[in-house]
C-alpha atoms as a PDB file:
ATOM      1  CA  UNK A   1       0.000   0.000   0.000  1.00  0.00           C
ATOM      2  CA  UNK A   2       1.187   3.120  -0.946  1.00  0.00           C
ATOM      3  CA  UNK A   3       0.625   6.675   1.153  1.00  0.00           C
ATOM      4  CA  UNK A   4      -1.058   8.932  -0.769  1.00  0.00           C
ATOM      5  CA  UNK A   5       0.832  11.884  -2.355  1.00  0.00           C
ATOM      6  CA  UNK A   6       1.154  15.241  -0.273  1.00  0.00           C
ATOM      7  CA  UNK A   7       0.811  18.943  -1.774  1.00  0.00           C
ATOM      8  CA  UNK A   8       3.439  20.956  -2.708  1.00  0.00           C
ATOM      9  CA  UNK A   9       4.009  23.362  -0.103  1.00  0.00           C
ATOM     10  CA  UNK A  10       2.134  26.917  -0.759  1.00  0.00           C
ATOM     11  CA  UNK A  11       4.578  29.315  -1.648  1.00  0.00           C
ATOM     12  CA  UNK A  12       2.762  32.247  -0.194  1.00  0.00           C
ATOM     13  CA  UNK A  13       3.458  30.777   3.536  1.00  0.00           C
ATOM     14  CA  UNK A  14       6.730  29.536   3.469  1.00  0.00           C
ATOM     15  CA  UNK A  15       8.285  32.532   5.137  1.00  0.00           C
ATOM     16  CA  UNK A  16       5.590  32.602   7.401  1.00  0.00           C
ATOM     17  CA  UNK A  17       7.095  31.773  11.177  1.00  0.00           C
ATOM     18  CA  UNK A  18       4.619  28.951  11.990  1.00  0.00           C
ATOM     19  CA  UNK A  19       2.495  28.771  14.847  1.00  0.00           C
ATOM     20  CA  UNK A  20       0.657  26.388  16.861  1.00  0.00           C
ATOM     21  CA  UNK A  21      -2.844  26.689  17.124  1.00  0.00           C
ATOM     22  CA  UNK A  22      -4.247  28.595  20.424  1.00  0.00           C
ATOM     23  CA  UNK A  23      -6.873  25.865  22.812  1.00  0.00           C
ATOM     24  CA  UNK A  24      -9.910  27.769  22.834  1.00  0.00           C
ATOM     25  CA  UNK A  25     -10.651  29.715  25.958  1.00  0.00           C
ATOM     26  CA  UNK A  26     -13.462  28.223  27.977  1.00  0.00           C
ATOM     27  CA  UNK A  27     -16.727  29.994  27.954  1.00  0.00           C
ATOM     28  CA  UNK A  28     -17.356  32.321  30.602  1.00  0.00           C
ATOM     29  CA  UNK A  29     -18.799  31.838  33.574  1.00  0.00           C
ATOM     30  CA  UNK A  30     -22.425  31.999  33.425  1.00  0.00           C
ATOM     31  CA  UNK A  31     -22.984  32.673  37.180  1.00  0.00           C
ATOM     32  CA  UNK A  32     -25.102  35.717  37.160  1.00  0.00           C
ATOM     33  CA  UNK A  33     -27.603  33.780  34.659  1.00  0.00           C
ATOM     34  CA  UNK A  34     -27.615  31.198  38.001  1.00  0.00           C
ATOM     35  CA  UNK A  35     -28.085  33.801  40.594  1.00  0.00           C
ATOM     36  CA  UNK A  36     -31.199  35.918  38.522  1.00  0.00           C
ATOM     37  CA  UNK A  37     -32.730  32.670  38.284  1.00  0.00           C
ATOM     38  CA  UNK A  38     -32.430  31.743  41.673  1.00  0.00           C
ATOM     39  CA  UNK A  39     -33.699  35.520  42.939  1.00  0.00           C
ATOM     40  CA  UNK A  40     -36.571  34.819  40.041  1.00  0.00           C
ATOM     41  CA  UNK A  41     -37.597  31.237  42.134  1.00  0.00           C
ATOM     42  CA  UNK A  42     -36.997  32.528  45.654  1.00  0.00           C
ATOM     43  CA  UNK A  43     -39.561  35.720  45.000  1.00  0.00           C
ATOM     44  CA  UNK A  44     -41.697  32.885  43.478  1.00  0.00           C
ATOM     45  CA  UNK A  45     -41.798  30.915  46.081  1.00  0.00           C
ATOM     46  CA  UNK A  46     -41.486  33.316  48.987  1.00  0.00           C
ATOM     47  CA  UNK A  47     -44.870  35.022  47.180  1.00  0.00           C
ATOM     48  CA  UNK A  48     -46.613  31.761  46.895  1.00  0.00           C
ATOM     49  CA  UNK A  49     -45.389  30.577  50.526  1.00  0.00           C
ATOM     50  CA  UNK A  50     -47.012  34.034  51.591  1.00  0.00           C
ATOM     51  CA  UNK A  51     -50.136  33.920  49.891  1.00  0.00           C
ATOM     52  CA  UNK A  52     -50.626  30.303  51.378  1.00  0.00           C
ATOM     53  CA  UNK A  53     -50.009  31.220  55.201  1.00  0.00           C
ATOM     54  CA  UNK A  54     -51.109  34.741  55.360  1.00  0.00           C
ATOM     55  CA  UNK A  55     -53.918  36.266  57.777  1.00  0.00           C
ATOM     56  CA  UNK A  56     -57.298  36.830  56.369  1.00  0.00           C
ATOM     57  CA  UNK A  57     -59.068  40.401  56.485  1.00  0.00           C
ATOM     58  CA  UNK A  58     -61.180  39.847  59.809  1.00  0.00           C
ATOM     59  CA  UNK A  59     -64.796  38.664  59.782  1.00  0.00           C
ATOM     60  CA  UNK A  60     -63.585  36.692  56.632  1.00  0.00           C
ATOM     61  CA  UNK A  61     -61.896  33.491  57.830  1.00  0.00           C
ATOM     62  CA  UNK A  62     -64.174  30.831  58.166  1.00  0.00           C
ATOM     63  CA  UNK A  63     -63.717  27.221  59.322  1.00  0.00           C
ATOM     64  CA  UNK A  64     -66.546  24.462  59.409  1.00  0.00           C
ATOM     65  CA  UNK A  65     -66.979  20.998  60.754  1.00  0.00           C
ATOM     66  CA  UNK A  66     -66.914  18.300  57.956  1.00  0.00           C
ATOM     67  CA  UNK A  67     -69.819  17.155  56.557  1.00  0.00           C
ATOM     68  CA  UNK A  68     -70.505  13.593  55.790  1.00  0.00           C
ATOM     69  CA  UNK A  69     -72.688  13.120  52.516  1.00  0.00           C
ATOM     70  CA  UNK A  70     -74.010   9.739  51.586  1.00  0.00           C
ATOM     71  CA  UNK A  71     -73.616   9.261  47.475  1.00  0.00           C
ATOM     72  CA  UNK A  72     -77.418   8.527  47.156  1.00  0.00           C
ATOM     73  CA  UNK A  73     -77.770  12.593  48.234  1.00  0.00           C
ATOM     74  CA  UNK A  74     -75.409  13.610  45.374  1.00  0.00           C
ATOM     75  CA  UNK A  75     -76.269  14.196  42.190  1.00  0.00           C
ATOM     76  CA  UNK A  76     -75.208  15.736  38.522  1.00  0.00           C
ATOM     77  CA  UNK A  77     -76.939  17.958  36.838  1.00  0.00           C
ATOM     78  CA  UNK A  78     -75.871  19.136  33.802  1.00  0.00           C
ATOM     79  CA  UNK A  79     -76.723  22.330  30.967  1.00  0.00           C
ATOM     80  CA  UNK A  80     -76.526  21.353  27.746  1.00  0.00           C
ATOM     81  CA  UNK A  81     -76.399  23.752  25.228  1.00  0.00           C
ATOM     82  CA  UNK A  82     -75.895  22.013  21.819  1.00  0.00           C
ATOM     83  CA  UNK A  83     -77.477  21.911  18.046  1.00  0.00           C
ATOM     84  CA  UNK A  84     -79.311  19.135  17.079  1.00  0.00           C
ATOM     85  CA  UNK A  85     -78.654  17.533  13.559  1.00  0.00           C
ATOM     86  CA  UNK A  86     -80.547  20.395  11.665  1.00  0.00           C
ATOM     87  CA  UNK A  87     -78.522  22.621  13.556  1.00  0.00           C
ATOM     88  CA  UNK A  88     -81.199  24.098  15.725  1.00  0.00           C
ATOM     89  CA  UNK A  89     -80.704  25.210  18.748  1.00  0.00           C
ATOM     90  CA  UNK A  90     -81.207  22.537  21.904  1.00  0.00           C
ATOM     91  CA  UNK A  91     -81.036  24.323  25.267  1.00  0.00           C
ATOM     92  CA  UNK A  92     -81.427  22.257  28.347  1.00  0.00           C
ATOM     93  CA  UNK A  93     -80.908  24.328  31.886  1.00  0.00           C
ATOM     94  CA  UNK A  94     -81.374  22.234  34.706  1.00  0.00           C
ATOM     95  CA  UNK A  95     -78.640  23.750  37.041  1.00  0.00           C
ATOM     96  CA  UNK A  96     -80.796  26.993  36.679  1.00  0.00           C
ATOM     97  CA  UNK A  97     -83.975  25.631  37.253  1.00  0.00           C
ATOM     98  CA  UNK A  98     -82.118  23.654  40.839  1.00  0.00           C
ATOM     99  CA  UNK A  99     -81.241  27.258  41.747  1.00  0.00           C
ATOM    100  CA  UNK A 100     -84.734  28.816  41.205  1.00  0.00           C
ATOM    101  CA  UNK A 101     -85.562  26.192  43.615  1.00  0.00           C
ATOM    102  CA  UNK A 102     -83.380  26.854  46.013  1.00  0.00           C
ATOM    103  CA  UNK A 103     -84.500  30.443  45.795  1.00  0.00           C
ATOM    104  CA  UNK A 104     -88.075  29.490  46.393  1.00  0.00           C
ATOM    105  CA  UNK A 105     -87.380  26.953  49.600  1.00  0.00           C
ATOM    106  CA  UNK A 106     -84.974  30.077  51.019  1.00  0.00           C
ATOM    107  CA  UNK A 107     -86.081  30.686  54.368  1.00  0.00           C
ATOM    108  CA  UNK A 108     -83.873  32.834  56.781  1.00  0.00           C
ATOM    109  CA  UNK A 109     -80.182  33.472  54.664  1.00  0.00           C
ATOM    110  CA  UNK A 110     -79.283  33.144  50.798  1.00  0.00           C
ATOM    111  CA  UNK A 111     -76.146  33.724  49.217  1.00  0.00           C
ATOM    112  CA  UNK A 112     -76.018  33.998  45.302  1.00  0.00           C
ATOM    113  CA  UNK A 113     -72.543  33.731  43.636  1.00  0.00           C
ATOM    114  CA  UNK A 114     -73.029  34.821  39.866  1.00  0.00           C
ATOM    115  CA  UNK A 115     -70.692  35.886  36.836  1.00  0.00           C
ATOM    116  CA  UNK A 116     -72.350  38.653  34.154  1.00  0.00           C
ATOM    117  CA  UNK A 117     -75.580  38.699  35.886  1.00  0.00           C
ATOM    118  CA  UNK A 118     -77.198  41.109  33.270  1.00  0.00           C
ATOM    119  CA  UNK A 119     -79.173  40.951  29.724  1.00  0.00           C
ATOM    120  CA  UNK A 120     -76.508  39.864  27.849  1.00  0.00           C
ATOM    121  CA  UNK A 121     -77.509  37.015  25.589  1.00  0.00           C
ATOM    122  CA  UNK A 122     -74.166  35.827  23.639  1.00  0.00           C
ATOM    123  CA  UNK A 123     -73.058  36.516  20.514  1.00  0.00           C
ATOM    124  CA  UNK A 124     -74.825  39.098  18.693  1.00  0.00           C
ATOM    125  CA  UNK A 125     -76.361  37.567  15.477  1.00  0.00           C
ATOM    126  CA  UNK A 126     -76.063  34.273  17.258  1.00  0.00           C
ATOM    127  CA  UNK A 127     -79.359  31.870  18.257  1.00  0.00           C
ATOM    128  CA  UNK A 128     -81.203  33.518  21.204  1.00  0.00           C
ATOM    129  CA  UNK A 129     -81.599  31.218  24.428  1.00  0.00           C
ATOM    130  CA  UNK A 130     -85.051  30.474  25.198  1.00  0.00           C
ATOM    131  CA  UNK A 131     -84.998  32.218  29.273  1.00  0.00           C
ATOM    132  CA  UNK A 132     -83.998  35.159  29.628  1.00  0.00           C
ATOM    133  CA  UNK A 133     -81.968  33.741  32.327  1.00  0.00           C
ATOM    134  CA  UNK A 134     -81.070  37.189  34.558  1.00  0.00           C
ATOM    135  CA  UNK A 135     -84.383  38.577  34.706  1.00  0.00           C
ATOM    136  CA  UNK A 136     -85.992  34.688  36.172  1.00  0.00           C
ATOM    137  CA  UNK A 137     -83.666  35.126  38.755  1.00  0.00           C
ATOM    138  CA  UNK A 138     -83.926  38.501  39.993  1.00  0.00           C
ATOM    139  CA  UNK A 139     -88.445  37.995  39.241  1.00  0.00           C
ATOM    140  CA  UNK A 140     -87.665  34.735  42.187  1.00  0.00           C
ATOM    141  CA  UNK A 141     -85.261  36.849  44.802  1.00  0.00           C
ATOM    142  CA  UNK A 142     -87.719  39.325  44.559  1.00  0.00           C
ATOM    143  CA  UNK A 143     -91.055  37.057  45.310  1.00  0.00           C
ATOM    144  CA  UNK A 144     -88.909  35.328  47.851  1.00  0.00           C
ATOM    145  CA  UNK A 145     -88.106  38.543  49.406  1.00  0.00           C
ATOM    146  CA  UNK A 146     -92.035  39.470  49.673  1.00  0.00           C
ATOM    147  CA  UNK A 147     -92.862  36.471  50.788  1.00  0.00           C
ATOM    148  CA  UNK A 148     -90.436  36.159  53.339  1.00  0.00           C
ATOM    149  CA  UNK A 149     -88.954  40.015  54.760  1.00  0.00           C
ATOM    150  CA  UNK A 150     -86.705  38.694  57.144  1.00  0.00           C
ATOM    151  CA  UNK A 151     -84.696  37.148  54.557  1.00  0.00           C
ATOM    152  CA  UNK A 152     -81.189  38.374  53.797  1.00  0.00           C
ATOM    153  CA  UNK A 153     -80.139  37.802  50.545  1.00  0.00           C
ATOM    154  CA  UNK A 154     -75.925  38.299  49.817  1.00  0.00           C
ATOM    155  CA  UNK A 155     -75.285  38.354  46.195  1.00  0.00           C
ATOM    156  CA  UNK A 156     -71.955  38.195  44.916  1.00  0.00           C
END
């Protein structure tokens, strides 16, 4: 086996003192990346450690004994809001009709915990729900309210 044949040598780099190539450095030290991301976790968790264990405004800390429930007194109950295979509208509100019935058995204290509680009805040019859902409500707190004046209603 022969070696295979080597290049001439360039002329331009003869005179050319020849030098050994430098190691690379190594890359700096990336310490400050470590200690912003450490500060970054400790506020993190310091916040979430204080938001955990911190004191309550007065009047709103709370604490109950536990309550046992049997599964025959649980139940689902579900809204559906769907289309049927026409693509009509099929509306089905059973949680609201268990509240309006909570409303009318209310007796001495009710407390009503509700998100956009107004006459908005979705998107406009979109299919109108059958109840006008805001206006059953507040017709039932106020009958329950005649009926009964030493009720105290808290809504939310």
């Amino acid at each position: 086996m022969t070696a295979p044949p080597t290049l001439p040598p360039d002329p331009v780099f003869l005179d050319a003192p020849q030098v050994a190539a430098r190691p690379r450095p190594p890359p700096p030290p990336r310490t400050w990346r470590r200690v912003v991301l450490f500060a970054l976790l400790a506020v993190w968790a310091g916040t979430a450690a204080w938001e955990t264990h911190k004191p309550l405004p007065p009047g709103t800390h709370t604490q109950a004994d536990w309550h046992i429930s049997s599964p025959a007194d649980v139940s689902f109950i579900a809204d559906i809001t769907t289309a049927d295979a026409y693509g009509r509208p099929v509306m089905s509100q059973n949680i609201f009709d268990q509240v309006l019935a909570i409303v009318g058995r209310a007796e001495r204290f009710l407390v009503i915990d509700y998100f956009l509680f107004n006459a908005h009805r979705g998107k406009a040019g979109g299919p109108a729900p059958t109840r006008l859902l805001s206006s059953e409500l507040r017709d039932a707190l106020i009958e329950q309210k005649k009926q009964k004046p030493d009720l105290r209603i808290l809504f939310i």
